[in-house]
Protein backbone atom coordinates (compact mmCIF):
# COMPACT_ATOMS: atom_id res chain seq x y z
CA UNK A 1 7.65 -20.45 23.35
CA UNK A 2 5.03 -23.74 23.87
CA UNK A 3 2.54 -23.67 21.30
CA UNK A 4 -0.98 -22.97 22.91
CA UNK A 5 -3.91 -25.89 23.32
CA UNK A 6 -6.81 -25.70 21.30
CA UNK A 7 -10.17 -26.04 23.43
CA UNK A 8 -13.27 -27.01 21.44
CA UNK A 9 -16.96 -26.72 22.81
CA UNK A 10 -18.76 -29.96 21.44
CA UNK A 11 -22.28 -30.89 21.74
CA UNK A 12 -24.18 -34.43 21.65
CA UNK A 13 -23.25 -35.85 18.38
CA UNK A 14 -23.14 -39.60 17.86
CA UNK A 15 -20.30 -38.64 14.83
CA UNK A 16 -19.29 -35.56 14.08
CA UNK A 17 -17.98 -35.72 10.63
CA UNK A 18 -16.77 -31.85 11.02
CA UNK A 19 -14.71 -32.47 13.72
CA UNK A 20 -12.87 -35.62 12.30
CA UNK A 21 -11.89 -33.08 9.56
CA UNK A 22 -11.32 -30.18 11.70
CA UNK A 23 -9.30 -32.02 13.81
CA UNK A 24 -7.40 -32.90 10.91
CA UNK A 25 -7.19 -29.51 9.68
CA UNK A 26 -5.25 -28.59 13.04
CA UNK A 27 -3.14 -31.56 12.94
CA UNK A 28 -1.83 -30.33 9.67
CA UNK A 29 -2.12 -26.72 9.74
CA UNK A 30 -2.56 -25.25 13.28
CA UNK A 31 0.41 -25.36 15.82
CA UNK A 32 -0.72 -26.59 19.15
CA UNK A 33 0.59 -28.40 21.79
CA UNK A 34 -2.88 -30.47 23.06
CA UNK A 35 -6.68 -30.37 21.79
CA UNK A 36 -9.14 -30.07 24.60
CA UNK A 37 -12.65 -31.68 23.58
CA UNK A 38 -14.83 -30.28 26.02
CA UNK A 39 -18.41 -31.54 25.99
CA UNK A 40 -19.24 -35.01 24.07
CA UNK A 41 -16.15 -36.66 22.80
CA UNK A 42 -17.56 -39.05 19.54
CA UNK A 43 -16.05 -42.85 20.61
CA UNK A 44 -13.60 -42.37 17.64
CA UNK A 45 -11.77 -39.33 18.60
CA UNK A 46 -8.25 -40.46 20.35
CA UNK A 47 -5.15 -38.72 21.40
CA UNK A 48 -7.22 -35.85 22.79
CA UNK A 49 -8.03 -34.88 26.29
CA UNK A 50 -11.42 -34.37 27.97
CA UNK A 51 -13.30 -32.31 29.82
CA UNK A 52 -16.83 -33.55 30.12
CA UNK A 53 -19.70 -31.06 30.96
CA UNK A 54 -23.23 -30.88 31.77
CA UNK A 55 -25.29 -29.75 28.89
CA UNK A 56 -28.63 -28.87 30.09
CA UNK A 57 -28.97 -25.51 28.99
CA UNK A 58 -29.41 -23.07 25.72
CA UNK A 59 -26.17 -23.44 23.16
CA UNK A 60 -25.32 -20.26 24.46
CA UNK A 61 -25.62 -21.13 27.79
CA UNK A 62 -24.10 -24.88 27.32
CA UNK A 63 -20.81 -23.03 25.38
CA UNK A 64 -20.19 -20.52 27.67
CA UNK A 65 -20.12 -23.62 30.54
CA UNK A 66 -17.73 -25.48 28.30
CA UNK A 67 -15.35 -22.17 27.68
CA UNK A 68 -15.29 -22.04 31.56
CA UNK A 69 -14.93 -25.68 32.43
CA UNK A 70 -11.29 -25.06 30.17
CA UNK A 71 -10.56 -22.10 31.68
CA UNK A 72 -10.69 -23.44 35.59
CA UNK A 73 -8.91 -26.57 34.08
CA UNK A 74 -5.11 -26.51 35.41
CA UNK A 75 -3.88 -28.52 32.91
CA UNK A 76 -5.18 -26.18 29.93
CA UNK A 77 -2.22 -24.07 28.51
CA UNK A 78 -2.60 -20.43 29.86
CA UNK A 79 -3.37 -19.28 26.60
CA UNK A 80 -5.49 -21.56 23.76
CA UNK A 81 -6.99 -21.05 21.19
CA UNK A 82 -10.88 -21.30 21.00
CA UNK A 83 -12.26 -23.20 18.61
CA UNK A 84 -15.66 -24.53 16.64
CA UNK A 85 -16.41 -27.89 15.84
CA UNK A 86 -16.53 -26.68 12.30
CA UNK A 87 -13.39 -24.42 11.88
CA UNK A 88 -11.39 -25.71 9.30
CA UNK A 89 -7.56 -24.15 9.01
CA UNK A 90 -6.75 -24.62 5.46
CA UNK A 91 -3.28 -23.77 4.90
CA UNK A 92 -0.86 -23.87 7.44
CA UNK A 93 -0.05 -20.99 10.21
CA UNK A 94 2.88 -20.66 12.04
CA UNK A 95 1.17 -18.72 14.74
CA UNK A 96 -2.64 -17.95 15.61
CA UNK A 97 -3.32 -14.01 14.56
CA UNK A 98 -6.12 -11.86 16.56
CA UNK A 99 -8.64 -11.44 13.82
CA UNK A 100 -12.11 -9.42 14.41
CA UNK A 101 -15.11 -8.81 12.22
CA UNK A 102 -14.87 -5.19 12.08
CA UNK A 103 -17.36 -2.53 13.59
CA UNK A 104 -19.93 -3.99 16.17
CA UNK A 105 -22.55 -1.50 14.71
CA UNK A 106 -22.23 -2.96 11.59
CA UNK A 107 -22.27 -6.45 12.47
CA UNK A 108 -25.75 -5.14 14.34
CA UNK A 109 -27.12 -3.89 11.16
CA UNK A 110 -26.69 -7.34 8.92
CA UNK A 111 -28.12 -9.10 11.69
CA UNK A 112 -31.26 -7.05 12.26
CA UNK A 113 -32.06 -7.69 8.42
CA UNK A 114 -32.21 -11.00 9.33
CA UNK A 115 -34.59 -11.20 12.37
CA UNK A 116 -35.05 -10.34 16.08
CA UNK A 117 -33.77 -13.59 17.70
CA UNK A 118 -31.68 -14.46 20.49
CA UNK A 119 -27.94 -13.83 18.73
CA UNK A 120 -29.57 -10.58 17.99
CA UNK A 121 -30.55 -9.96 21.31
CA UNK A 122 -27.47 -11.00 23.14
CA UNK A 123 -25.40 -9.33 20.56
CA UNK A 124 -27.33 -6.08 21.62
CA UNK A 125 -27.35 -6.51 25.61
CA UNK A 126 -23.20 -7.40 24.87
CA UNK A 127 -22.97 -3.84 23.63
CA UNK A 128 -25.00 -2.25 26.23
CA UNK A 129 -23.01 -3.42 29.10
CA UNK A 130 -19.89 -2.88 27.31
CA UNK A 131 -20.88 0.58 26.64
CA UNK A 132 -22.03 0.96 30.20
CA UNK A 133 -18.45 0.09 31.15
CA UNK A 134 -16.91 2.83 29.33
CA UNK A 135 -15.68 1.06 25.97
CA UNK A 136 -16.71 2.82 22.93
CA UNK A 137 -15.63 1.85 19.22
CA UNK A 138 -16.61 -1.54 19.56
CA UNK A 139 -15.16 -4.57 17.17
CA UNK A 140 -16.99 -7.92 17.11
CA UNK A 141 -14.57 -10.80 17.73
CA UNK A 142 -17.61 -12.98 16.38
CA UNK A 143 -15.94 -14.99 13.83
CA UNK A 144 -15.79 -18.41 12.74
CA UNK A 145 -12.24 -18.98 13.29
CA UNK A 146 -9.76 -19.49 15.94
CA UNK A 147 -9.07 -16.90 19.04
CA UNK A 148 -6.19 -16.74 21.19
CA UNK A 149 -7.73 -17.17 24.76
CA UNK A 150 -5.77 -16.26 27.99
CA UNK A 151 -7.47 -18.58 30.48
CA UNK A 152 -7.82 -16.08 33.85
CA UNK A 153 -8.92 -12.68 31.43
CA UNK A 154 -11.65 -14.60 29.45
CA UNK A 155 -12.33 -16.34 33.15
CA UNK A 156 -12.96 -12.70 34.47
CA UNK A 157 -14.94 -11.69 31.13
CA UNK A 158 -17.55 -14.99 31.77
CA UNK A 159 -18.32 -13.52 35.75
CA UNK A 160 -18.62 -10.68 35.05
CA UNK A 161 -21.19 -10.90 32.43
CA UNK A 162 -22.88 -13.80 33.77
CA UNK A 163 -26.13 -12.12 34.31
CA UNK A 164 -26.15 -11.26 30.67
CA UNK A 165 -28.76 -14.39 29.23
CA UNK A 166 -26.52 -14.58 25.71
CA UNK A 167 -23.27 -13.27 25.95
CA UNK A 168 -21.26 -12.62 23.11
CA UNK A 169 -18.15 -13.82 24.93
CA UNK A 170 -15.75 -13.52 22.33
CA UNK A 171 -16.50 -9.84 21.54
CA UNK A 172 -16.53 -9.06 25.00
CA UNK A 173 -13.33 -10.77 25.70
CA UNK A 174 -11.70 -8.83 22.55
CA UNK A 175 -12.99 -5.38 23.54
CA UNK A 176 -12.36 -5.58 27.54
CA UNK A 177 -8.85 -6.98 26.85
CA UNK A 178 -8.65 -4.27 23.95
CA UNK A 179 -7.08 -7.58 21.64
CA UNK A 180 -7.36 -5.04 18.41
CA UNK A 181 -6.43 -7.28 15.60
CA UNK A 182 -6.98 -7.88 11.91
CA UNK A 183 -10.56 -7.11 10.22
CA UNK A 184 -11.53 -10.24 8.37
CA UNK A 185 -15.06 -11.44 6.57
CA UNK A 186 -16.42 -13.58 8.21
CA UNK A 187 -16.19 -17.51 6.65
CA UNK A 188 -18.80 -19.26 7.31
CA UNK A 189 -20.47 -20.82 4.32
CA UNK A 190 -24.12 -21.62 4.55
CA UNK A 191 -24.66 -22.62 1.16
CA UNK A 192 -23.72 -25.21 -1.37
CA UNK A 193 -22.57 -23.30 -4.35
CA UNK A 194 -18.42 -22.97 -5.38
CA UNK A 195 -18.24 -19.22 -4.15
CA UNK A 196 -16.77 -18.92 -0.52
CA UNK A 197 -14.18 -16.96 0.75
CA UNK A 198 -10.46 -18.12 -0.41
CA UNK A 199 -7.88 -15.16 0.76
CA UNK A 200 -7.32 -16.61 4.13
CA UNK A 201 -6.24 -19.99 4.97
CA UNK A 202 -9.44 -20.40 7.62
CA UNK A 203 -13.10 -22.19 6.58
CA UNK A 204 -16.48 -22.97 8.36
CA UNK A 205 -19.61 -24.60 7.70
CA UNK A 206 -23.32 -25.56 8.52
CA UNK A 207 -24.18 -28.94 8.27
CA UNK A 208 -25.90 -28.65 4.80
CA UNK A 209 -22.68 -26.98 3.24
CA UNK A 210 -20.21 -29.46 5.18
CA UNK A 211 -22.58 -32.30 3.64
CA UNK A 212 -23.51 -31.60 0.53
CA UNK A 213 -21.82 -28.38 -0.38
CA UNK A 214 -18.60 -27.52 -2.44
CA UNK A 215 -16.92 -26.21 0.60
CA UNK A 216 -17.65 -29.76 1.99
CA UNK A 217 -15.99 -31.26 -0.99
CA UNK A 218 -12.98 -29.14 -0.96
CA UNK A 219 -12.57 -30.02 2.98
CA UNK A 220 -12.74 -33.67 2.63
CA UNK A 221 -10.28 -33.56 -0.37
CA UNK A 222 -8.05 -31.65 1.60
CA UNK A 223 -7.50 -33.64 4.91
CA UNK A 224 -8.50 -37.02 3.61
CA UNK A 225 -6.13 -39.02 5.52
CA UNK A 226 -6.74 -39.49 9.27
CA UNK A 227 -5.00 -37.90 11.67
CA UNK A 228 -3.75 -38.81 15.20
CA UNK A 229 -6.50 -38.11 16.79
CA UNK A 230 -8.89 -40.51 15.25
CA UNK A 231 -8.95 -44.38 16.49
CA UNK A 232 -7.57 -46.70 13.90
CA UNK A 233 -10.49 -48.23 11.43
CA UNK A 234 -12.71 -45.84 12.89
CA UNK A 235 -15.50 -44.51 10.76
């Protein structure tokens, strides 16, 4: 069986130091057959195809045009895997496995301690409409790691919920294509102290924490050589 293409939203950087590393994360650790940079591709990333988009909109609204720009693509694979800018694979995986973040409610709950703001919102007009379409027991796919995509489901996910303003897209592709999966924390570091999560072989960062955190250390360490996806002297 081909390995899958990984597809990667990327927004107006002039570098993008996370993605030279992610990108070598995946070169080391992630079976795939292409990487898809759809977005802004930085003048030093090589060996990677294109898809540029029009980025005029929210982040929300500016991802969800990328995810669907790869989707109508014909030369994406049929099923990727989605990816971050800042998702690091660690340790090496011989195949992609679904993972989710557990309960929606509860994902709700730790986000409403921490403000009213648009994530919060969309997260909450996701579950209404998924609710009003008959789902019930509701996992978040929200997590800061790769997703196995297939191209015309998560095509059919993005119209339907287009009139939703910020749609959690990869919860609503998990729970209308009933993915199921493994319940995971999510990994995404947002500070700079030594204590992140270690039991699975996935990372992600802010910019502070990629910078000047020890996660940041520990993922430059790691994948310090470049890959073949980088341009020769670049820096």
């Amino acid at each position: 069986m081909e390995a899958p293409d990984i597809v990667v939203p990327v927004r107006e950087l002039s570098v993008n130091q996370p993605l030279r590393y992610a990108l070598r994360s995946w070169a080391a650790n992630l079976p795939h057959r292409r990487v898809w940079i759809v977005g802004y591709r930085p003048t030093w990333a090589a060996g990677v195809e294109h898809i540029p988009t029009v980025q005029d909109g929210t982040k929300y609204q500016n991802t969800t045009a990328a995810v669907r720009a790869a989707c109508e693509h014909p030369e994406v694979s049929s099923t990727f895997l989605l990816c971050n800018d800042d998702f690091f694979v660690m340790d090496p995986v011989e195949e992609m496995p679904v993972l989710h973040r557990g309960p929606l409610r509860q994902v709700e709950a730790y986000y409403a301690t921490r403000g009213n703001g648009k994530y919060l919102r969309g997260l909450r007009e996701t579950r209404d409409w998924l609710t009003s379409l008959g789902h019930t027991d509701l996992l978040s796919y929200e997590l800061h790691v790769p997703l196995p995509v297939e191209k015309k489901a998560m095509l059919a996910v993005l119209d339907a919920g287009a009139h939703l303003d910020v749609l959690h897209k990869r919860t609503a592709y998990g729970v209308i294509n009933g993915l199921g999966g493994e319940q995971v924390e999510d990994v995404k570091v947002m500070h700079r102290g030594p204590n992140f999560p270690r039991h699975i072989p996935f990372l992600s960062t802010m910019p502070d924490s990629f910078s000047n955190g020890s996660v940041g250390t520990l993922i430059r360490r790691s994948f310090a050589r470049p890959c073949r996806y980088e341009r020769p002297g670049s820096r």
